[in-house]
N, C-alpha and C. Protein backbone atom coordinates (compact mmCIF):
# COMPACT_ATOMS: atom_id res chain seq x y z
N UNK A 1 -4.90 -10.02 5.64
CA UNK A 1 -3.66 -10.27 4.92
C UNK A 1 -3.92 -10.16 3.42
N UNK A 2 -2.87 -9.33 2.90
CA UNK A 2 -3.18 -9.46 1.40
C UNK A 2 -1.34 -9.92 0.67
N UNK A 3 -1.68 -9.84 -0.64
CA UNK A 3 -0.63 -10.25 -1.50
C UNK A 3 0.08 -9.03 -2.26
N UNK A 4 -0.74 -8.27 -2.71
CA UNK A 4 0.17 -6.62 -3.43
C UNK A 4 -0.36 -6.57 -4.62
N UNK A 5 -0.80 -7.92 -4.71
CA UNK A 5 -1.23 -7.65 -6.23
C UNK A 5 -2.37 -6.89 -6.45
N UNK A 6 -2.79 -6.21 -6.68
CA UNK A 6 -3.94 -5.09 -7.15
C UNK A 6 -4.90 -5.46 -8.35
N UNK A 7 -5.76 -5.59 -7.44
CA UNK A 7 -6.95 -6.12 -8.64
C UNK A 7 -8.25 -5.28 -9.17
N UNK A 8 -8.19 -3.97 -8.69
CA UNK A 8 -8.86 -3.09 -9.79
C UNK A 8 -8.58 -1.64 -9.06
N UNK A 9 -8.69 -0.67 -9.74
CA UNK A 9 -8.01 0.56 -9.43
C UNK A 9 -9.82 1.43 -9.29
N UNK A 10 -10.00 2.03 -8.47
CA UNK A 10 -10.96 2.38 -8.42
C UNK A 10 -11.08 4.73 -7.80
N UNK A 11 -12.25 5.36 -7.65
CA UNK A 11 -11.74 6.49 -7.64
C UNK A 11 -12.81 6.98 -6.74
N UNK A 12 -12.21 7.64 -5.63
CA UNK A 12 -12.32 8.95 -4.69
C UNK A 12 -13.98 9.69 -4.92
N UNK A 13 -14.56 9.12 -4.51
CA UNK A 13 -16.25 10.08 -4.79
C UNK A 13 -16.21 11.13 -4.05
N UNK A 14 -15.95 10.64 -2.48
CA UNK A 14 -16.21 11.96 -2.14
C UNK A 14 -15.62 11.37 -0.52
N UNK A 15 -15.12 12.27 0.39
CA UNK A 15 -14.34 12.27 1.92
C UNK A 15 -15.34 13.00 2.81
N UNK A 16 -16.07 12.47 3.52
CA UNK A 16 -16.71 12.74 4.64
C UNK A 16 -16.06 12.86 5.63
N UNK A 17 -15.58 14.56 6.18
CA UNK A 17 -14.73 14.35 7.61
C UNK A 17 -15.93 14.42 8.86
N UNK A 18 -15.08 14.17 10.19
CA UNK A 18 -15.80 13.73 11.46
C UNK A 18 -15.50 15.36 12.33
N UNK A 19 -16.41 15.42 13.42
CA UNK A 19 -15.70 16.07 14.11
C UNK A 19 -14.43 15.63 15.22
N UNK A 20 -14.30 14.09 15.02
CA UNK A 20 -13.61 13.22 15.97
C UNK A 20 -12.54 13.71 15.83
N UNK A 21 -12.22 14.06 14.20
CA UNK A 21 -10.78 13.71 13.47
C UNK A 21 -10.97 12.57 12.30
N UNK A 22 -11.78 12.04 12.27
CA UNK A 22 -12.09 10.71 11.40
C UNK A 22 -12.90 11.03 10.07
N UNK A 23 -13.02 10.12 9.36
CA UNK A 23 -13.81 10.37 8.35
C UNK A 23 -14.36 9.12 7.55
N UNK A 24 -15.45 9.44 6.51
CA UNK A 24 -15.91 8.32 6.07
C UNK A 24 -15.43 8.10 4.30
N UNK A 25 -14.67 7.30 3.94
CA UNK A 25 -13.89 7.65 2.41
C UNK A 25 -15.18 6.33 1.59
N UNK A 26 -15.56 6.95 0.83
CA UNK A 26 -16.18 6.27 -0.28
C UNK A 26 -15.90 6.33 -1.55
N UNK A 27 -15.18 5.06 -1.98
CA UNK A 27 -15.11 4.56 -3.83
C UNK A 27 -15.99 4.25 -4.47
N UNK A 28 -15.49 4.79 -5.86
CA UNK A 28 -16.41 3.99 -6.79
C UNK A 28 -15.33 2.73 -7.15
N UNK A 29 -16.08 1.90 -7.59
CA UNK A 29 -15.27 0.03 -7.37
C UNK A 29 -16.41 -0.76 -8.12
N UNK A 30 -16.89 -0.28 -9.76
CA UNK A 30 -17.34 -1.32 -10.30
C UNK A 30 -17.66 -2.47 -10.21
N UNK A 31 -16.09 -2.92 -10.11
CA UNK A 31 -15.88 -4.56 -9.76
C UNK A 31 -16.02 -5.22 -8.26
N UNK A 32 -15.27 -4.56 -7.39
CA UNK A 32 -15.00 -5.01 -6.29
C UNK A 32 -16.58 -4.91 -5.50
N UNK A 33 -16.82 -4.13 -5.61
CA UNK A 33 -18.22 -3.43 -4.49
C UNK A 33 -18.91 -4.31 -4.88
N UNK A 34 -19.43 -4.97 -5.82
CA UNK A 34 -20.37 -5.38 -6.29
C UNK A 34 -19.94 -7.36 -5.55
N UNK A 35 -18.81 -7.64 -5.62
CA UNK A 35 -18.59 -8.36 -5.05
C UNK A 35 -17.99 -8.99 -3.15
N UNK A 36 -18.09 -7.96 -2.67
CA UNK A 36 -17.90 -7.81 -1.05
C UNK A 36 -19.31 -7.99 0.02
N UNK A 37 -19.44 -8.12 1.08
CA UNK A 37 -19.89 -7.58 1.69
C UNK A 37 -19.75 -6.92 2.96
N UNK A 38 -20.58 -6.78 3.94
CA UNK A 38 -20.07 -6.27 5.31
C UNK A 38 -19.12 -6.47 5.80
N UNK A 39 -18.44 -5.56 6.17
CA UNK A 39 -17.40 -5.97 7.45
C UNK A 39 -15.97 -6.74 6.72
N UNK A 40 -16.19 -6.95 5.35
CA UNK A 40 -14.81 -7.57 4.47
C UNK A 40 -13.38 -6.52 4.29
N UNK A 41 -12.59 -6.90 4.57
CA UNK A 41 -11.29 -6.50 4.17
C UNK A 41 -10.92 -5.83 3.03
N UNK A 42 -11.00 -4.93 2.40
CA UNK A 42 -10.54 -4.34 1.72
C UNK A 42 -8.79 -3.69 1.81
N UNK A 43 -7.97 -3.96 0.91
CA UNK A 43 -6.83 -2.77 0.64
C UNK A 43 -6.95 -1.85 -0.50
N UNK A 44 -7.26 -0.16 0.83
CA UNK A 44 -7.17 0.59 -0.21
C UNK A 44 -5.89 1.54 -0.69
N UNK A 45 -4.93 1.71 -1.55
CA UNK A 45 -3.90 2.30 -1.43
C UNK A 45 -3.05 1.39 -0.71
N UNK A 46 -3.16 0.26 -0.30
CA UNK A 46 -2.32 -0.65 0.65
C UNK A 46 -2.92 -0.37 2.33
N UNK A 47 -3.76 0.28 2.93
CA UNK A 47 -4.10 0.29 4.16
C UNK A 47 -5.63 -0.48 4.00
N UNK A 48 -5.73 -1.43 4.96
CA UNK A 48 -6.50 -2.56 5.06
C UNK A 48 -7.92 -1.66 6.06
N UNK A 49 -8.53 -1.72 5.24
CA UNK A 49 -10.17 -1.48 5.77
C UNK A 49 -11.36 -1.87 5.71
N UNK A 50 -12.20 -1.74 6.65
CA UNK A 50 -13.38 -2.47 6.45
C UNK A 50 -14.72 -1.99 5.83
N UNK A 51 -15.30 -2.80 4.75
CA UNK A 51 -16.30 -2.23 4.57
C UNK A 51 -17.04 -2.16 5.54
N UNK A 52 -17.93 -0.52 5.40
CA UNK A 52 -19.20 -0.26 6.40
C UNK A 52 -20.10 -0.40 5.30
N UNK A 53 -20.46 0.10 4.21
CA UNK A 53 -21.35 0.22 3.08
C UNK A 53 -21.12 -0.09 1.80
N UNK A 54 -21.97 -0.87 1.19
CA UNK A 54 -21.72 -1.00 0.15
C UNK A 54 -22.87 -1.24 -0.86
N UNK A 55 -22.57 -0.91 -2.59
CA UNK A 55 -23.87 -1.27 -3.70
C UNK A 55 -22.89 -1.91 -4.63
N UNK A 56 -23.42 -1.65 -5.75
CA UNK A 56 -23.17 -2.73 -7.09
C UNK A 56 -21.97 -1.39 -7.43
N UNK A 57 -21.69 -0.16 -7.06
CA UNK A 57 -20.93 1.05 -7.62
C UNK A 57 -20.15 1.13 -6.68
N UNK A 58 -20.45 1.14 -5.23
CA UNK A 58 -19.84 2.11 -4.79
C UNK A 58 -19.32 1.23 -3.22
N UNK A 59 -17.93 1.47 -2.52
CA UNK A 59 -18.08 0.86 -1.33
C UNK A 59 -17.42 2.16 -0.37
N UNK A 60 -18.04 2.31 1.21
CA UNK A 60 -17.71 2.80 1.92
C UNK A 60 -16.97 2.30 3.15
N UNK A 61 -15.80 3.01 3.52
CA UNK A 61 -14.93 2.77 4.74
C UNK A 61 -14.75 3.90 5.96
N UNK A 62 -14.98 3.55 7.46
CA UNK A 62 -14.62 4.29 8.26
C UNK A 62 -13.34 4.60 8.39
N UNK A 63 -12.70 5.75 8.73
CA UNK A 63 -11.36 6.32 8.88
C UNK A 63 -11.29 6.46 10.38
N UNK A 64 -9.94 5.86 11.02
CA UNK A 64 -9.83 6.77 12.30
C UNK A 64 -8.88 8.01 12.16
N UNK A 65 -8.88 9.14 12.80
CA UNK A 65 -7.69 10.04 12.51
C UNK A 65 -6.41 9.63 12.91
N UNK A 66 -6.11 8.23 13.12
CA UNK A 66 -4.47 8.16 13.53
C UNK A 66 -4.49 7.52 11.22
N UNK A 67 -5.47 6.82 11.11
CA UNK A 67 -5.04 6.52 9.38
C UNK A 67 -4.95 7.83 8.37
N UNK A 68 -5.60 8.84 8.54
CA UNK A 68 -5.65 9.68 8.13
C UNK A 68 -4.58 10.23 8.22
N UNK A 69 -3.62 10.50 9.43
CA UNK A 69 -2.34 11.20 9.78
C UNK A 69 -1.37 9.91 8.98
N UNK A 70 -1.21 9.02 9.32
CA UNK A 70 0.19 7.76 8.53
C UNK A 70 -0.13 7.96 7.20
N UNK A 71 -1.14 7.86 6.50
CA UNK A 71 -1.09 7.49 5.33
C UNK A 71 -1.91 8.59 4.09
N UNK A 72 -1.67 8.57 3.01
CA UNK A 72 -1.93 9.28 2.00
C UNK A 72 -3.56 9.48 1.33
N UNK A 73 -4.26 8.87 2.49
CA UNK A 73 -5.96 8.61 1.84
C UNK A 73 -6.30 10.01 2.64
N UNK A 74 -5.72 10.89 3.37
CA UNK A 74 -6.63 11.92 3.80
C UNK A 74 -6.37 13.21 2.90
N UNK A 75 -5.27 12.97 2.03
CA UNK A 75 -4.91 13.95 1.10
C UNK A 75 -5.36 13.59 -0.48
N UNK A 76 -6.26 12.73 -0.49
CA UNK A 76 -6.88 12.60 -1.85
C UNK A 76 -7.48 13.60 -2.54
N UNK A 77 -7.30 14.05 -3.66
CA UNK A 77 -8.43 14.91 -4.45
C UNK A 77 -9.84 13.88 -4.61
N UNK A 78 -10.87 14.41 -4.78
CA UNK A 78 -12.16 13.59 -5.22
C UNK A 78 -11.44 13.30 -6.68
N UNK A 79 -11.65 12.12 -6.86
CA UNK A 79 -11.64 11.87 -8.10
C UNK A 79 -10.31 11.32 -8.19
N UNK A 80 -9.40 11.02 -7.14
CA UNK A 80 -8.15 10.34 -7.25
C UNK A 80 -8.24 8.99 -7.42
N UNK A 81 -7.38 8.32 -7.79
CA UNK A 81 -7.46 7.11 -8.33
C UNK A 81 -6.61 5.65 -7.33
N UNK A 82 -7.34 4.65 -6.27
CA UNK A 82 -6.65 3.86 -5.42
C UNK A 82 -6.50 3.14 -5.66
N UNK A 83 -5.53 1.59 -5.37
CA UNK A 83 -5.63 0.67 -5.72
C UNK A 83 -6.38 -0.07 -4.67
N UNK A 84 -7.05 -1.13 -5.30
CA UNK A 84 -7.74 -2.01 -4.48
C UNK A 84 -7.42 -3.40 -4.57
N UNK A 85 -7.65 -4.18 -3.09
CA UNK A 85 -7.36 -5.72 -3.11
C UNK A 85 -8.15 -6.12 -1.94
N UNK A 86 -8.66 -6.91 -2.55
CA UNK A 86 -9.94 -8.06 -1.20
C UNK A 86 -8.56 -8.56 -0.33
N UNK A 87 -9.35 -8.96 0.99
CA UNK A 87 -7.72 -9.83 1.47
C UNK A 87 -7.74 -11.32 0.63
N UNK A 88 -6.74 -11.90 0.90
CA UNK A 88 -6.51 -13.24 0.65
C UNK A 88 -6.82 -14.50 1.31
N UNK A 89 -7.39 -15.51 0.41
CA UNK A 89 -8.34 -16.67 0.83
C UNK A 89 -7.13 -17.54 1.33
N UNK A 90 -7.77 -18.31 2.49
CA UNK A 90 -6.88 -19.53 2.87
C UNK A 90 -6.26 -20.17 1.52
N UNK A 91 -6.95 -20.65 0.55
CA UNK A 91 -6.27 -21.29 -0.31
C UNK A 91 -6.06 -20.72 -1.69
N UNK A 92 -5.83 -19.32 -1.72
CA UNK A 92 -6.01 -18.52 -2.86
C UNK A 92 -4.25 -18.86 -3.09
N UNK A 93 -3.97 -18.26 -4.23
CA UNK A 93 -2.44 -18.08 -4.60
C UNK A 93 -1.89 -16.65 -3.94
N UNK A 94 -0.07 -16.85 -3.58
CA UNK A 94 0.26 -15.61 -2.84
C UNK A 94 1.51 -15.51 -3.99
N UNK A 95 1.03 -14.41 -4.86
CA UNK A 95 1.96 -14.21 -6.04
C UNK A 95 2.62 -13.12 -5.94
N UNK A 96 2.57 -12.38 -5.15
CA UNK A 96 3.44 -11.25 -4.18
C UNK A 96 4.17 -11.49 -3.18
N UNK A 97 3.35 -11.28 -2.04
CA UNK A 97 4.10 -11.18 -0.96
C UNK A 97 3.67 -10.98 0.21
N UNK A 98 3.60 -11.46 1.58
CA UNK A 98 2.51 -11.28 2.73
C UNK A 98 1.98 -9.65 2.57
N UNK A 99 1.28 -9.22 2.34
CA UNK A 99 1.06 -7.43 2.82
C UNK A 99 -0.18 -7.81 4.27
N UNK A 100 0.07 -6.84 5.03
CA UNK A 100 -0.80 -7.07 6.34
C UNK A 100 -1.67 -5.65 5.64
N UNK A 101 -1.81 -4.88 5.04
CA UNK A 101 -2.24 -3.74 5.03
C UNK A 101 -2.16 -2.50 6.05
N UNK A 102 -1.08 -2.26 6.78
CA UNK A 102 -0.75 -1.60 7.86
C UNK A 102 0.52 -0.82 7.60
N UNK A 103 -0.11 0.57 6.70
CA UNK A 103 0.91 1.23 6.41
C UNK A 103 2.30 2.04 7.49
N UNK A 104 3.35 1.83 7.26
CA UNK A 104 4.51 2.22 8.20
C UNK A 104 4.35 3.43 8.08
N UNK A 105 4.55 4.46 7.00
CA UNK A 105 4.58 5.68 6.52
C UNK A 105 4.23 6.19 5.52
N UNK A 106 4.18 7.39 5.29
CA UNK A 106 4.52 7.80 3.52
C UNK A 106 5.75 8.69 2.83
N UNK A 107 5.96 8.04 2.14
CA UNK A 107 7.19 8.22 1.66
C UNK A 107 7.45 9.49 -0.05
N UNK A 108 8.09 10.47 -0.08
CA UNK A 108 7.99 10.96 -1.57
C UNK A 108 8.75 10.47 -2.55
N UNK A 109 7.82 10.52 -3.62
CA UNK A 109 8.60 10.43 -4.74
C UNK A 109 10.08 10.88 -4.97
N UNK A 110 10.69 11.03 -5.32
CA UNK A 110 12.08 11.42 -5.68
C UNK A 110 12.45 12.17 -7.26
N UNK A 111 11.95 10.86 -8.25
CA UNK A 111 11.72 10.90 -9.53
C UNK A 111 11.26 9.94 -10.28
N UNK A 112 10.25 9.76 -11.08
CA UNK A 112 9.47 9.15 -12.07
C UNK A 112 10.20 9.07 -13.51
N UNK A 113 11.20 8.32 -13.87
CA UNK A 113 11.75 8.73 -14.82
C UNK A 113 11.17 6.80 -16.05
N UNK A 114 10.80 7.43 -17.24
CA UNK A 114 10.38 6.11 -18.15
C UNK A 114 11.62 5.87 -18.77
N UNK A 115 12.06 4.47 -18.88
CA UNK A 115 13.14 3.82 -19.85
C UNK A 115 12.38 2.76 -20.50
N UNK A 116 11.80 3.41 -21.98
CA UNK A 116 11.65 2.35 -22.74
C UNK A 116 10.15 2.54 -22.27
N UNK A 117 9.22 1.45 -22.16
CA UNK A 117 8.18 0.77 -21.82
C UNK A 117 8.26 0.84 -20.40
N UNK A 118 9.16 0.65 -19.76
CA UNK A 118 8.93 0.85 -18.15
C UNK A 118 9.03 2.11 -17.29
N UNK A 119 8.98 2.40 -16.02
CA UNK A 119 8.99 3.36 -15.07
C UNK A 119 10.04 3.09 -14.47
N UNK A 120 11.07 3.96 -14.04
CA UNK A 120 11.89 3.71 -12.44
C UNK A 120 11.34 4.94 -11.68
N UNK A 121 11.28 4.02 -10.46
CA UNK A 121 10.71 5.04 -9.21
C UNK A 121 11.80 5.27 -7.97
N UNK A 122 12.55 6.35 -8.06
CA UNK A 122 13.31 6.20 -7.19
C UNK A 122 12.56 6.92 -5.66
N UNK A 123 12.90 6.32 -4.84
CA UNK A 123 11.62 7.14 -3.22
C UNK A 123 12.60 7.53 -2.43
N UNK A 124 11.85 8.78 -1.21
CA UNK A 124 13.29 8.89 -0.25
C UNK A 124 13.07 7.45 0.28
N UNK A 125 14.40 7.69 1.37
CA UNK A 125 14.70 6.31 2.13
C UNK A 125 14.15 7.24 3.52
N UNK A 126 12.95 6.29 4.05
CA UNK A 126 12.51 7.10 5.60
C UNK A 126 13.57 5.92 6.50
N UNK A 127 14.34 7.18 7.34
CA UNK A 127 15.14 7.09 8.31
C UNK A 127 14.55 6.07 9.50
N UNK A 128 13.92 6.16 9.67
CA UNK A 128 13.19 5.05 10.53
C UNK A 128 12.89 3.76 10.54
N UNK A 129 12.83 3.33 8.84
CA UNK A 129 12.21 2.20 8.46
C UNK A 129 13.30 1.56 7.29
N UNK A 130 14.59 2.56 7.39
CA UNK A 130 15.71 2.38 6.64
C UNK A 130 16.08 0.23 6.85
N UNK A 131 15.98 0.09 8.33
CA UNK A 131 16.70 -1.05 8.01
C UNK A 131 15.66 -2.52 7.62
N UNK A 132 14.65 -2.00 7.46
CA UNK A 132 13.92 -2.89 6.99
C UNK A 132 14.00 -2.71 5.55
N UNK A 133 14.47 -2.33 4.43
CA UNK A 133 14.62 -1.99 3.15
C UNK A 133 15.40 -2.94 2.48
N UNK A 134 15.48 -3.70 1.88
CA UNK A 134 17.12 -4.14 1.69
C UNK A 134 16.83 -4.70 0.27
N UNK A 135 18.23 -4.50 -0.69
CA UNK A 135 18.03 -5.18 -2.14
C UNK A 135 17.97 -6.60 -2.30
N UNK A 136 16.84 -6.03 -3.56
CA UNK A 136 15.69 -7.53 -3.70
C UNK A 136 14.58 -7.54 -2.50
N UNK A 137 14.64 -7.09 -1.67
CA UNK A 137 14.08 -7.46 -1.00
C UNK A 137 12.10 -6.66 -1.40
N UNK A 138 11.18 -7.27 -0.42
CA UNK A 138 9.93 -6.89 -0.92
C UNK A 138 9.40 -5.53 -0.24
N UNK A 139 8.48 -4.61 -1.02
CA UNK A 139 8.26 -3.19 0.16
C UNK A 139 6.79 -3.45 -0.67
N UNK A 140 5.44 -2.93 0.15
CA UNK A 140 4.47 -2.45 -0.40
C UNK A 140 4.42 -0.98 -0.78
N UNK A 141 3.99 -0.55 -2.14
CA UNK A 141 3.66 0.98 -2.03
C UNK A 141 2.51 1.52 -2.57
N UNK A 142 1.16 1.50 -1.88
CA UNK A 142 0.43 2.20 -2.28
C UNK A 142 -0.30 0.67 -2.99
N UNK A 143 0.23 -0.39 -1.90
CA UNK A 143 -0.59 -1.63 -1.66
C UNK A 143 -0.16 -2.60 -3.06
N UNK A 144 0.92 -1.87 -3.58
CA UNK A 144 1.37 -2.68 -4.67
C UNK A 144 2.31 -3.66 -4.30
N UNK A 145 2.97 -4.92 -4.30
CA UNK A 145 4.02 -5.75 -4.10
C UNK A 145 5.00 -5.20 -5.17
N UNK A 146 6.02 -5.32 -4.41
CA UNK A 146 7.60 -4.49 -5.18
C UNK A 146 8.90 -5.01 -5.05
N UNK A 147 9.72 -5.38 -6.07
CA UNK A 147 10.90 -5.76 -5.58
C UNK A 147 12.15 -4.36 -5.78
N UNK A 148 13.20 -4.25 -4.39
CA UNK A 148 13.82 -3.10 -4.33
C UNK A 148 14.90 -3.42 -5.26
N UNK A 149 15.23 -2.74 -6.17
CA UNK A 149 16.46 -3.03 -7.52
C UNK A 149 17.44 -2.08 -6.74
N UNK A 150 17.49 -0.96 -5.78
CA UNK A 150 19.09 -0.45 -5.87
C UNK A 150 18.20 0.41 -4.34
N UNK A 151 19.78 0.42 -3.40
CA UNK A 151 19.57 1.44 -2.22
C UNK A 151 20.42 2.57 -2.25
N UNK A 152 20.42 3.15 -2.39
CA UNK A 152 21.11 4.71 -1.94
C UNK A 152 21.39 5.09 -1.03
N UNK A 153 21.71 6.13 -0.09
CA UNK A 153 22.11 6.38 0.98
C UNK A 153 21.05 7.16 1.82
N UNK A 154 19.95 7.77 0.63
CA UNK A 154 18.78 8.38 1.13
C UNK A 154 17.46 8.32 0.34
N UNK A 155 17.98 7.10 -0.55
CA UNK A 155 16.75 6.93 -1.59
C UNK A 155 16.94 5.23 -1.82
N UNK A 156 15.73 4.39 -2.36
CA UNK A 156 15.80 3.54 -2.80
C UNK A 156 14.55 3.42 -4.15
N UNK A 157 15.12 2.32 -5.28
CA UNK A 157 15.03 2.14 -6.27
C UNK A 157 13.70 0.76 -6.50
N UNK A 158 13.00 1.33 -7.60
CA UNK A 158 11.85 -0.02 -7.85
C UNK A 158 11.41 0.61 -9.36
N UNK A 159 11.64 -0.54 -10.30
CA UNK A 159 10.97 -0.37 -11.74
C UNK A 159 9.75 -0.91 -11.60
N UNK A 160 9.07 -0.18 -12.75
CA UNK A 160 7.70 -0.65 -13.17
C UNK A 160 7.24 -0.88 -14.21
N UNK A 161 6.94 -2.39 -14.52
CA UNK A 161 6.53 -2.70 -15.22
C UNK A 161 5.31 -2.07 -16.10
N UNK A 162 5.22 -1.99 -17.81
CA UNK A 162 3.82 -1.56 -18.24
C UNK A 162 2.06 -2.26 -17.70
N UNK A 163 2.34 -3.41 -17.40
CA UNK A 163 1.05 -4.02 -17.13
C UNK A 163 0.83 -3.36 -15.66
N UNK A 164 2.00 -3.48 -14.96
CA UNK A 164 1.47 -2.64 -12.81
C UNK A 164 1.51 -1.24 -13.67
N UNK A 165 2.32 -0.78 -14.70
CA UNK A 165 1.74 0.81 -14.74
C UNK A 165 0.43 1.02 -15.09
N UNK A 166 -0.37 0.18 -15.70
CA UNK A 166 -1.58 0.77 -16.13
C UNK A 166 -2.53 0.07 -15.16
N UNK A 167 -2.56 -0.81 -14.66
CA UNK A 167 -3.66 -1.87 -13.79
C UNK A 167 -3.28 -0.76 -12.44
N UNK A 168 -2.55 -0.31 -12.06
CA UNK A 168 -2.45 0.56 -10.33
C UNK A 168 -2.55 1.74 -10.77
N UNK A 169 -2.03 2.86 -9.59
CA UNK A 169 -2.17 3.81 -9.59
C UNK A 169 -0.66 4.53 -10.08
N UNK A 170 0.59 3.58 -9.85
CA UNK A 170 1.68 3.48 -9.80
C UNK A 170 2.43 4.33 -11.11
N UNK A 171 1.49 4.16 -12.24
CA UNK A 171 2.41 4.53 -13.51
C UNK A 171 1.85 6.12 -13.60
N UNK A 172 0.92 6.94 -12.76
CA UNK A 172 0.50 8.04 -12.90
C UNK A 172 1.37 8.78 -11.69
N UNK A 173 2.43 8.25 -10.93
CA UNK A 173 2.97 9.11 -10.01
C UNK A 173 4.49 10.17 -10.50
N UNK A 174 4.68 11.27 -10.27
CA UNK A 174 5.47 12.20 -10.52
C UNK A 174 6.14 12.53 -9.24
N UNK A 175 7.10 13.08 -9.42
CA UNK A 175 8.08 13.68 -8.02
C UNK A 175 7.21 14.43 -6.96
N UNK A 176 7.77 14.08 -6.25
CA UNK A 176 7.18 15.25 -4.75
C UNK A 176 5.49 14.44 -4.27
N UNK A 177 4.69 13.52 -5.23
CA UNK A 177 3.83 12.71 -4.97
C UNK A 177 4.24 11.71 -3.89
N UNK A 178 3.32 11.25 -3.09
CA UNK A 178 3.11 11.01 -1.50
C UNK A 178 2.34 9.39 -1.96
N UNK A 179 3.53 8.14 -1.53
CA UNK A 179 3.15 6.96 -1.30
C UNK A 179 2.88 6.23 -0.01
N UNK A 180 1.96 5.50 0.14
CA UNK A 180 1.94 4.29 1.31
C UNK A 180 2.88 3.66 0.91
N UNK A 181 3.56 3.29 2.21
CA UNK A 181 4.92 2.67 2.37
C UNK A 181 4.85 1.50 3.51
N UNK A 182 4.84 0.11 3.32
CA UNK A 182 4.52 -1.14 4.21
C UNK A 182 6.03 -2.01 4.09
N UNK A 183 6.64 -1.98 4.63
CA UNK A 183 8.21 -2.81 4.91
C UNK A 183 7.59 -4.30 4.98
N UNK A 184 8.43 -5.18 4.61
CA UNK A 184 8.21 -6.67 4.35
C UNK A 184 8.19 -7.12 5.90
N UNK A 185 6.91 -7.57 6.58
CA UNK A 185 6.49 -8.03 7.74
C UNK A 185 7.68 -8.72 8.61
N UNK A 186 8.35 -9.73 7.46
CA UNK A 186 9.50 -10.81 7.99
C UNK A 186 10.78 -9.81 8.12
N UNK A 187 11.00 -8.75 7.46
CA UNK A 187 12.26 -7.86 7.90
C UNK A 187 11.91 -7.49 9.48
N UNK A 188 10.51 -7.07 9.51
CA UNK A 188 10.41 -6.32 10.88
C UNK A 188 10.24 -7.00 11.95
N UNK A 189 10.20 -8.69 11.80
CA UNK A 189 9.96 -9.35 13.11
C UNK A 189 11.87 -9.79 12.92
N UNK A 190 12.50 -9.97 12.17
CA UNK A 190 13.73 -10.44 12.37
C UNK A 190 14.84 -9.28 12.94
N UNK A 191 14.01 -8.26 12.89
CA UNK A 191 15.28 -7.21 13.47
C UNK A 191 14.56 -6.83 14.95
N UNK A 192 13.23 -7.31 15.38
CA UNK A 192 13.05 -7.38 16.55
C UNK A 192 13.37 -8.46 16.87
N UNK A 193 13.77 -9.63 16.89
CA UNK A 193 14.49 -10.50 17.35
C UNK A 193 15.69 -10.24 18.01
N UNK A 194 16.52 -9.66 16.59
CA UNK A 194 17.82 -9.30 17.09
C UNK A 194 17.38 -8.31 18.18
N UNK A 195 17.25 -7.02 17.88
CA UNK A 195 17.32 -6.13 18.69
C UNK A 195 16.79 -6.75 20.36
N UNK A 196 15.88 -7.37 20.30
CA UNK A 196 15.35 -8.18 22.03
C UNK A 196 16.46 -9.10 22.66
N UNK A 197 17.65 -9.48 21.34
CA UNK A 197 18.60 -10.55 21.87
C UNK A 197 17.90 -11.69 22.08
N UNK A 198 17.04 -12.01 21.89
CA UNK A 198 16.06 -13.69 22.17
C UNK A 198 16.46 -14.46 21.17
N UNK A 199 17.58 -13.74 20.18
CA UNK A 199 17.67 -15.28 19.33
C UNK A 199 18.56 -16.26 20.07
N UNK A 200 18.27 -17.90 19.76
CA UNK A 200 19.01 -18.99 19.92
C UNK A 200 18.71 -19.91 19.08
N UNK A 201 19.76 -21.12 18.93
CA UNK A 201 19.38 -22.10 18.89
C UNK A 201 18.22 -22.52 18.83
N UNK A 202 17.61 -22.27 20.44
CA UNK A 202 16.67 -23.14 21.30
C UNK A 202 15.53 -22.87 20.01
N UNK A 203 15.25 -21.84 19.47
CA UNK A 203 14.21 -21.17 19.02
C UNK A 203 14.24 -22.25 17.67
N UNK A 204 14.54 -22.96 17.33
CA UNK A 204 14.64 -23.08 16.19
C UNK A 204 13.66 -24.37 15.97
């Protein structure tokens, strides 16, 4: 489980593919690597992985090819830039928002347009994951915590602040660029509720 908040942005050394379909993705992570060890939780880009390897520079993660196909880490250039987040401690602060690290999709840009000091990011709206979206409400993208400012009919809306533009990866994205996309956990268990008909009373 993580929060969205992104605590150091780190970059793409190099993608080891498998013959499985899989591959092995290794960062450089100054900060983070140096503080992890085995088998710890990492969010990279918002998809939750485990370290296999790690030094004081650098940490490595196994890929299966179903992560590679959902999400935007198999189309990295070397040298691209992810966000990173340890998971969250029993008693740490949650200044975001639950993220499980379990990306839904990826979603494109639309347009990157700056007003002032900030970013608006308008994204398509994926048809699938449309009704989990809703204004105000929370989306991860690319493992960042986000609040949605406006929905459209095939796009929805999120500003960005200067401090998430420069601390993520977020303030370097342009149109037709390819985000991890994580819907707010509590949208997706409340519309399986409905949809199963199991709500009552009783439940309460």
């Amino acid at each position: 489980m993580f929060t969205g908040l992104v605590e150091e942005t780190g970059r793409l050394a190099r993608i080891d593919h498998r013959d499985d379909g899989g591959a092995r993705l290794t960062i450089e992570a100054s900060g983070i690597s140096g503080a992890v060890t085995l088998g710890d939780s990492v969010s990279v880009n918002g998809c939750c992985l485990t370290v296999t390897l790690h030094d004081a520079a650098e940490m490595a993660f196994d890929l299966l090819g179903e992560t590679l196909r959902r999400t935007n880490l198999g189309s990295l250039p070397v040298g691209g830039i992810v966000n990173l987040e340890r998971s969250l401690k029993a008693d740490g602060r949650l200044g975001g928002h639950f993220v499980q690290g379990h990306i839904d999709t990826t979603i494109a840009v639309k347009s990157a347009t700056r007003h002032g000091h900030d970013l608006c990011l308008d994204l398509e709206m994926p048809t699938e994951f449309a009704p989990y979206i809703a204004f105000k409400g929370s989306v991860a993208l690319n493992g960042t915590s986000l609040t949605v400012a406006d929905l459209g009919s095939d796009t929805f809306r999120v500003w960005i602040i200067p401090h998430t533009a420069s601390a993520t990866n977020l303030g370097t994205l342009a149109a037709a660029d390819m985000v991890n996309l994580e819907c707010d956990i509590l949208a997706k268990y409340a519309a399986r509720i409905l949809q199963a008909g199991r709500y009552s009373t009783e439940n309460l």
